[in-house]
Protein backbone atom coordinates (compact mmCIF):
# COMPACT_ATOMS: atom_id res chain seq x y z
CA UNK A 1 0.00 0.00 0.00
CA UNK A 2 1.24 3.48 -0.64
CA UNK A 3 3.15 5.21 2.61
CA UNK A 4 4.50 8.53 2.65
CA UNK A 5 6.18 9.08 6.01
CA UNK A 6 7.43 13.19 6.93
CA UNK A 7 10.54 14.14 8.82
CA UNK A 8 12.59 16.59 10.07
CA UNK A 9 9.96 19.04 11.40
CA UNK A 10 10.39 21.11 14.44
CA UNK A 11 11.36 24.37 16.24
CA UNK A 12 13.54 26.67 14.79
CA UNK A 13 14.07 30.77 15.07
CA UNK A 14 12.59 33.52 12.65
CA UNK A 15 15.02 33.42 9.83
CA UNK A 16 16.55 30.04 10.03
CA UNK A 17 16.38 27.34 7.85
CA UNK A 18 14.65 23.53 8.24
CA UNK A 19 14.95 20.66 5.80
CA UNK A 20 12.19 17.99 6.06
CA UNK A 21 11.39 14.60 4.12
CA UNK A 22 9.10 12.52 2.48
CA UNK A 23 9.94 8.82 2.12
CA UNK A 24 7.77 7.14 0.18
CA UNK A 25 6.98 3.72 -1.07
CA UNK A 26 3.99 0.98 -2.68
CA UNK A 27 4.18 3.08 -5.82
CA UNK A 28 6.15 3.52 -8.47
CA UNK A 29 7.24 7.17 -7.22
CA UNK A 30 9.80 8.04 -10.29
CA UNK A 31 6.55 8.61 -12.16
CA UNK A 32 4.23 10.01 -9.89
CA UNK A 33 4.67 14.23 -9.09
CA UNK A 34 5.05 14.64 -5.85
CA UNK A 35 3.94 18.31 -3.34
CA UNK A 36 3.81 19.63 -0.08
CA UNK A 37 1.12 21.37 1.37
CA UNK A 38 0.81 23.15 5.13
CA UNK A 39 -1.60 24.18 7.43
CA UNK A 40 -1.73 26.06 10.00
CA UNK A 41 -3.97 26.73 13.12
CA UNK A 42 -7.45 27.19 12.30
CA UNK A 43 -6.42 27.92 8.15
CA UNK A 44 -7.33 25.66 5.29
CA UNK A 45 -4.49 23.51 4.34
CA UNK A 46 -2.80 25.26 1.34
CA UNK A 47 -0.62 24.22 -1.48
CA UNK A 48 3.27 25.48 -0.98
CA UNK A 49 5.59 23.42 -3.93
CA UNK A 50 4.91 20.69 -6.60
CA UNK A 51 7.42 18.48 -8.43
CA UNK A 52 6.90 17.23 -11.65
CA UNK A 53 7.91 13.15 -12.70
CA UNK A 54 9.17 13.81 -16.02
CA UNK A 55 11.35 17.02 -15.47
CA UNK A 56 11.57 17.70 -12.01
CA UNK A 57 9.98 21.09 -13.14
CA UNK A 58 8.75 22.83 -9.92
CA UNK A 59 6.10 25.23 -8.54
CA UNK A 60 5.46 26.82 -5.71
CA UNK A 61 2.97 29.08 -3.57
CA UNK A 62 3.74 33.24 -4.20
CA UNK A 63 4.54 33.68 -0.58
CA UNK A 64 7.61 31.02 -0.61
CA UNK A 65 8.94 31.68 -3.57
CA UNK A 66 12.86 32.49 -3.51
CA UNK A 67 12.87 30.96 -0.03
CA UNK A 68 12.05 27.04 -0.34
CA UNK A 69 12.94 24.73 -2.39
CA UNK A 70 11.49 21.01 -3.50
CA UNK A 71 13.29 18.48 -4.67
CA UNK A 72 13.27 14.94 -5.14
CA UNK A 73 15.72 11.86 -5.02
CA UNK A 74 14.05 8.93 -7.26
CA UNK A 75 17.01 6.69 -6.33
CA UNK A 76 15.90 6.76 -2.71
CA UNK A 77 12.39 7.43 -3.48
CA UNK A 78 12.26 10.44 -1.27
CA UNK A 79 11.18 14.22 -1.91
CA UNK A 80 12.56 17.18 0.51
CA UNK A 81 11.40 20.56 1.22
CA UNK A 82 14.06 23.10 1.90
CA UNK A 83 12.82 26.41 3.96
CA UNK A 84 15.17 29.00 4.38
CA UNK A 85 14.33 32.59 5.82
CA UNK A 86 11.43 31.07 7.66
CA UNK A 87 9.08 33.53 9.12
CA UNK A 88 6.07 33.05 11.93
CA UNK A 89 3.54 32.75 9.31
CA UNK A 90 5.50 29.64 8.02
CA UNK A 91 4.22 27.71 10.90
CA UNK A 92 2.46 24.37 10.23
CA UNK A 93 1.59 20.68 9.85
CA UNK A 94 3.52 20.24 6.55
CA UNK A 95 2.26 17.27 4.72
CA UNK A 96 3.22 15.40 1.58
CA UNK A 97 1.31 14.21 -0.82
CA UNK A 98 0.69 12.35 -3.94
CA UNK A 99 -1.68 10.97 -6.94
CA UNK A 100 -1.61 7.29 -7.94
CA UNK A 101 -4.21 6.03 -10.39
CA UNK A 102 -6.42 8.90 -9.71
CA UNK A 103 -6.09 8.78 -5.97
CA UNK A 104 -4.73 10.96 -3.57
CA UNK A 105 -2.56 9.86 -1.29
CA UNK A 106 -1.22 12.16 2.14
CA UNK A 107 1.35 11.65 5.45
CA UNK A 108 0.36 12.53 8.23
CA UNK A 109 2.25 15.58 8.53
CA UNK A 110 5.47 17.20 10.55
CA UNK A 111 4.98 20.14 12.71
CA UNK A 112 7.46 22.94 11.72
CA UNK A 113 7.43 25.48 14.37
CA UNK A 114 8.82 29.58 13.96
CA UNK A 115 8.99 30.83 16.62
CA UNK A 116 11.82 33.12 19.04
């Protein structure tokens, strides 16, 4: 059965930086896009970065542009978010997600915390 298990979430200061992880298996995830989403407290959950399958061509949400990045490791079947400059607002469950067959598939999410 598809499993996509986050990492790497936590606390960490206004401006710093946090890398977290999405392992993934049960699917054949070198041809399956791959995207993060977040929400926070009492917000619906929102869309932040998307990674193709073919070219690893990326997009992401206006208000992380130039400061995260997604990217993905097909060898290890994994797909990482890096946040840099985090700000307060970027507090969230991040979650992970993908589409098999027509079906959506989520984790259940690492907390990533901004806060001084």
């Amino acid at each position: 059965q598809v499993q996509l298990v986050e990492s790497g979430g936590g606390l960490v200061q206004p401006g710093g930086s946090l890398r977290i992880s999405c392992a993934a298996s049960g699917f054949t995830f070198n041809r399956c896009a791959m995207s993060w989403h977040r929400q926070a407290p009492g917000k619906e959950r929102e869309l932040v970065a998307r990674i193709s399958s073919t070219d690893s061509s990326t997009n992401y949400a206006d208000s992380v542009k130039g400061r995260f990045t997604i990217s993905r490791d097909n060898a290890k079947n994994t797909v990482y978010l890096q946040m840099n400059s985090l700000k307060p607002e970027d507090t969230a469950v991040y979650y992970c997600k993908t589409n098999s067959f027509l079906v959506d598939y989520w984790g259940k999410g690492t907390l990533v915390t901004v806060s001084s």
